[in-house]
N, C-alpha and C. Protein backbone atom coordinates (compact mmCIF):
# COMPACT_ATOMS: atom_id res chain seq x y z
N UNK A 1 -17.81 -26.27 15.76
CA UNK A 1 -17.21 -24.96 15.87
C UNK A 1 -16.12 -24.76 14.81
N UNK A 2 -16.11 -23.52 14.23
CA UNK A 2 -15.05 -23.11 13.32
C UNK A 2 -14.06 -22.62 13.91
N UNK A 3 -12.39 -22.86 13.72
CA UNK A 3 -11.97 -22.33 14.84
C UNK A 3 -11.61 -20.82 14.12
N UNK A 4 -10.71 -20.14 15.02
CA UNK A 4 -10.50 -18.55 14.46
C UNK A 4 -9.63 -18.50 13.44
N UNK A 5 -8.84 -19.14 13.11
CA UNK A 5 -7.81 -19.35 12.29
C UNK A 5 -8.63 -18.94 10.86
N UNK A 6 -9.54 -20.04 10.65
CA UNK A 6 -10.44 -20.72 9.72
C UNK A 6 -11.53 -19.22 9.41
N UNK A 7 -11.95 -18.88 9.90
CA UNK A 7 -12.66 -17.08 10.18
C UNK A 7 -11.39 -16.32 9.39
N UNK A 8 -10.33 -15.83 10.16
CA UNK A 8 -9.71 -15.29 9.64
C UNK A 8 -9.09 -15.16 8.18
N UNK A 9 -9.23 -16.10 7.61
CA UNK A 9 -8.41 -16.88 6.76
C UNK A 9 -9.56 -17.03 5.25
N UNK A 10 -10.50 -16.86 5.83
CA UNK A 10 -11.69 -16.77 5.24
C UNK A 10 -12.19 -15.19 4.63
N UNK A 11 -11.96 -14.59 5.68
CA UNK A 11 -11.78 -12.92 5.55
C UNK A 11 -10.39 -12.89 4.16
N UNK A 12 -9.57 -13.09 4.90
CA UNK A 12 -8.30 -12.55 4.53
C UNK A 12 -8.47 -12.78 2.53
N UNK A 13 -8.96 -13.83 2.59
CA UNK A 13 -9.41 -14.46 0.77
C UNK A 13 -10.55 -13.27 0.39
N UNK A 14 -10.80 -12.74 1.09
CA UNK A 14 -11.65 -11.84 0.20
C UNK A 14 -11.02 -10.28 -0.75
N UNK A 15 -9.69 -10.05 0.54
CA UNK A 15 -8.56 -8.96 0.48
C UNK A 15 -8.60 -9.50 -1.35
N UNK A 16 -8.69 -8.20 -2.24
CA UNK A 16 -8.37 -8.11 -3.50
C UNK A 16 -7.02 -8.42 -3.79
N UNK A 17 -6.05 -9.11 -4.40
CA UNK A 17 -4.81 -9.35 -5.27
C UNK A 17 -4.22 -7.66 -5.61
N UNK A 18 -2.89 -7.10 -5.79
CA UNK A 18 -2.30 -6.52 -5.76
C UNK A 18 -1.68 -6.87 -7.34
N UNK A 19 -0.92 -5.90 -7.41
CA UNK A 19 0.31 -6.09 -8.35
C UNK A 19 1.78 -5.65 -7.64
N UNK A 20 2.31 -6.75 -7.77
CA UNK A 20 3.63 -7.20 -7.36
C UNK A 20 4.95 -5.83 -7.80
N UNK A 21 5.21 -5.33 -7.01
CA UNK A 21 6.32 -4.08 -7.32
C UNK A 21 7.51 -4.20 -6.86
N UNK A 22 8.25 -4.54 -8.07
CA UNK A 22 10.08 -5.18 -8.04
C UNK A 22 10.97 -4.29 -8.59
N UNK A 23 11.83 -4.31 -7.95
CA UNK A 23 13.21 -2.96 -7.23
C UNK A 23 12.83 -1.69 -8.53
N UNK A 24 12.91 -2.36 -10.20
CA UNK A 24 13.32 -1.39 -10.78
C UNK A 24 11.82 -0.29 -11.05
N UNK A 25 10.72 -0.81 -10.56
CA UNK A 25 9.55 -0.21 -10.83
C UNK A 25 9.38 0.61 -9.41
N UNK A 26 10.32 0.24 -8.41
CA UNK A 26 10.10 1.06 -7.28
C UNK A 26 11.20 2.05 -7.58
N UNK A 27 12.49 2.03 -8.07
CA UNK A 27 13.52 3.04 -8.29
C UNK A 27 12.15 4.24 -8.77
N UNK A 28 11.92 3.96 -9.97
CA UNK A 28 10.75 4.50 -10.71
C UNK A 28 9.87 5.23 -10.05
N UNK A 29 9.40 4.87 -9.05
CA UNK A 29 7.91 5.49 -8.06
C UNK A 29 9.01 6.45 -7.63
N UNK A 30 10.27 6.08 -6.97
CA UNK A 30 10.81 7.15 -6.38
C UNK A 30 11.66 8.46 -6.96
N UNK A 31 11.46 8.30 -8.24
CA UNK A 31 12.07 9.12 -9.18
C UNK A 31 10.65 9.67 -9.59
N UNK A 32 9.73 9.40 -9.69
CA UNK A 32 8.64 9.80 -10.90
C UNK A 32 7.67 10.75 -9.78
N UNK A 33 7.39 9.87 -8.67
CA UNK A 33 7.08 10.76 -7.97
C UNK A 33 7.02 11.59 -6.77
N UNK A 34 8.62 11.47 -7.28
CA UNK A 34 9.57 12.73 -5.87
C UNK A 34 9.14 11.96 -4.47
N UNK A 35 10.14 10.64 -4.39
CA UNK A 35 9.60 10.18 -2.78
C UNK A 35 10.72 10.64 -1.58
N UNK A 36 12.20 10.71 -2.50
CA UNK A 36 13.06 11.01 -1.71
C UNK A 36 13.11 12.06 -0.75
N UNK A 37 13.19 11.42 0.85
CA UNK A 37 13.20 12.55 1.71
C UNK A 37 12.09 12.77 2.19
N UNK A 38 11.27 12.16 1.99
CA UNK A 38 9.50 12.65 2.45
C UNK A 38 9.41 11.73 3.71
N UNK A 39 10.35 10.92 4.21
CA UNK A 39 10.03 10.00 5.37
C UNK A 39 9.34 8.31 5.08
N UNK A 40 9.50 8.51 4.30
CA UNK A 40 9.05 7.09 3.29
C UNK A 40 9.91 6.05 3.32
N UNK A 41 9.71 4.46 3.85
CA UNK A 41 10.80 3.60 3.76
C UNK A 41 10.47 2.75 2.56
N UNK A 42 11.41 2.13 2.06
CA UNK A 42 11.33 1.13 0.91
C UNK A 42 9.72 0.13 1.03
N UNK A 43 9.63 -0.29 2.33
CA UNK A 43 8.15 -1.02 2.68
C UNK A 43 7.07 0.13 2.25
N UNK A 44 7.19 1.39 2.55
CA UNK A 44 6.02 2.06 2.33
C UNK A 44 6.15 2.45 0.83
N UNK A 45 7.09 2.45 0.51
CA UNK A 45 7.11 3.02 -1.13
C UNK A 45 6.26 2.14 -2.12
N UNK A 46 6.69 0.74 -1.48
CA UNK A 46 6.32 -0.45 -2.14
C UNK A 46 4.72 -0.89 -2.11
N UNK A 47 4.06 -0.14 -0.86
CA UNK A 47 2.98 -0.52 -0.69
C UNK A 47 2.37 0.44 -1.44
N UNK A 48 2.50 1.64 -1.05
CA UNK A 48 2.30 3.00 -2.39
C UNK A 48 2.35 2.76 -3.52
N UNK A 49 3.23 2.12 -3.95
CA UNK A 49 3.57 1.95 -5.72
C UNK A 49 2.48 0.90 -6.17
N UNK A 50 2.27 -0.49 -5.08
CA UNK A 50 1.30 -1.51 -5.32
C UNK A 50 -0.19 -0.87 -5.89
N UNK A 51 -0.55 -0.30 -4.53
CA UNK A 51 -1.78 0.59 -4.40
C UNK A 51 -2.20 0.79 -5.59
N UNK A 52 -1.17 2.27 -5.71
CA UNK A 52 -1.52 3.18 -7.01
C UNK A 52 -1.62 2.54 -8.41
N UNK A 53 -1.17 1.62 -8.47
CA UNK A 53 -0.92 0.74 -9.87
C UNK A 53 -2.28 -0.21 -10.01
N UNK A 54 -2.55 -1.00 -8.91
CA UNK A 54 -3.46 -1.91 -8.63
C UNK A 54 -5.14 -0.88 -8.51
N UNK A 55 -4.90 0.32 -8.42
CA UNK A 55 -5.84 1.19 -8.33
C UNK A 55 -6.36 0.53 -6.76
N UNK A 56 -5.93 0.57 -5.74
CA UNK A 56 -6.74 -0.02 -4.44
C UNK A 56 -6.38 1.64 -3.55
N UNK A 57 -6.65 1.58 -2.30
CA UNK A 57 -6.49 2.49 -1.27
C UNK A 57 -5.82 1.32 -0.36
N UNK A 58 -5.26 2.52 0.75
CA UNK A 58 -4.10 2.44 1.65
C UNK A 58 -4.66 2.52 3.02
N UNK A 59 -5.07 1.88 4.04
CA UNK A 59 -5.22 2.32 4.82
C UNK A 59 -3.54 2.06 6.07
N UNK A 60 -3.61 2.98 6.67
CA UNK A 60 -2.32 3.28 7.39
C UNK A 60 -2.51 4.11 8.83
N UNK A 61 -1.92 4.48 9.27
CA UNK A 61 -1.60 5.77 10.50
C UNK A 61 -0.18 6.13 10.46
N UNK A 62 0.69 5.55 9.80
CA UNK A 62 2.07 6.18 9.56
C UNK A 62 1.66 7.59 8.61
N UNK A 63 2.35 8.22 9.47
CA UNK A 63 1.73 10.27 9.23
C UNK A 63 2.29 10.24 8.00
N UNK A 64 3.48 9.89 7.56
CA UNK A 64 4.49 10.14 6.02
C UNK A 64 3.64 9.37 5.08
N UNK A 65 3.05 8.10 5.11
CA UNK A 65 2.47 7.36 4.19
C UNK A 65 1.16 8.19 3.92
N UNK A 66 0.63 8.41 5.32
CA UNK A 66 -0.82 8.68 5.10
C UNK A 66 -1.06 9.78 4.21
N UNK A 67 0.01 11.04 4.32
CA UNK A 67 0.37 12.07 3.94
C UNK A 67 0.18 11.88 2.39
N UNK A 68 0.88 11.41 1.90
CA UNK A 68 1.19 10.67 0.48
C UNK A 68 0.27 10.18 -0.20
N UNK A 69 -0.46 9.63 0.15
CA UNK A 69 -2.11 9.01 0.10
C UNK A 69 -2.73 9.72 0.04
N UNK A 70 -2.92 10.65 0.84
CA UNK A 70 -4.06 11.40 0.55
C UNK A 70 -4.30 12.66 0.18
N UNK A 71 -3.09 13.09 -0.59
CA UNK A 71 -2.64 14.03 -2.01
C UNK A 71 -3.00 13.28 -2.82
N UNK A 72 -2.62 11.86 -3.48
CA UNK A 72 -2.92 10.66 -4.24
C UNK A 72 -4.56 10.05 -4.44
N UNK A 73 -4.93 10.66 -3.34
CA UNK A 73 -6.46 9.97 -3.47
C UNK A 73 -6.75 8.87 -3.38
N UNK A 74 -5.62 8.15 -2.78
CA UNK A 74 -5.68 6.92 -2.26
C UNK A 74 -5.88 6.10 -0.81
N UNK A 75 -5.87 6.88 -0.16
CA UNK A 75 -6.25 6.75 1.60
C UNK A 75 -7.41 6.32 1.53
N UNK A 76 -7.32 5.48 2.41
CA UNK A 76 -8.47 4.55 2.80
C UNK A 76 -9.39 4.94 4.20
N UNK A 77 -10.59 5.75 4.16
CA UNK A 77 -11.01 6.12 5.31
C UNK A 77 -12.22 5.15 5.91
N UNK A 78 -11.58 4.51 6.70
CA UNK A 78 -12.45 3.64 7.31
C UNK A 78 -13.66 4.07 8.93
């Protein structure tokens, strides 16, 4: 038997690599494309900024992120 860990973990290696988004490239997302005030926390900016750069989609249910995404064309509809 495989245990679940080992399944999971197995999945999880398939998840595509990102590009890494550090403070001054997030100042940037939030200047470039007007995040201030939209309900957006530093975690979601960061995952936004990853996304869009890395060219991937977002999947979410936070209404402010999702919002953002999918003006962006980046929402992930599963």
């Amino acid at each position: 038997d495989i245990p679940k860990a080992e399944i999971f973990f197995s999945y999880y290696k398939q998840i595509p690599e990102t590009i890494f988004v550090n403070y001054e490239i997030l100042f940037q997302f939030i200047q470039n494309e007007k995040l201030s005030g939209k309900g957006l926390s530093f975690i979601d900016i960061g995952l936004y900024a990853s996304a869009k750069m890395g060219n991937h989609k977002i999947w979410t249910n936070d209404k402010n992120l999702k919002r953002i995404c999918e003006s962006k064309k980046i929402l992930f509809k599963g």
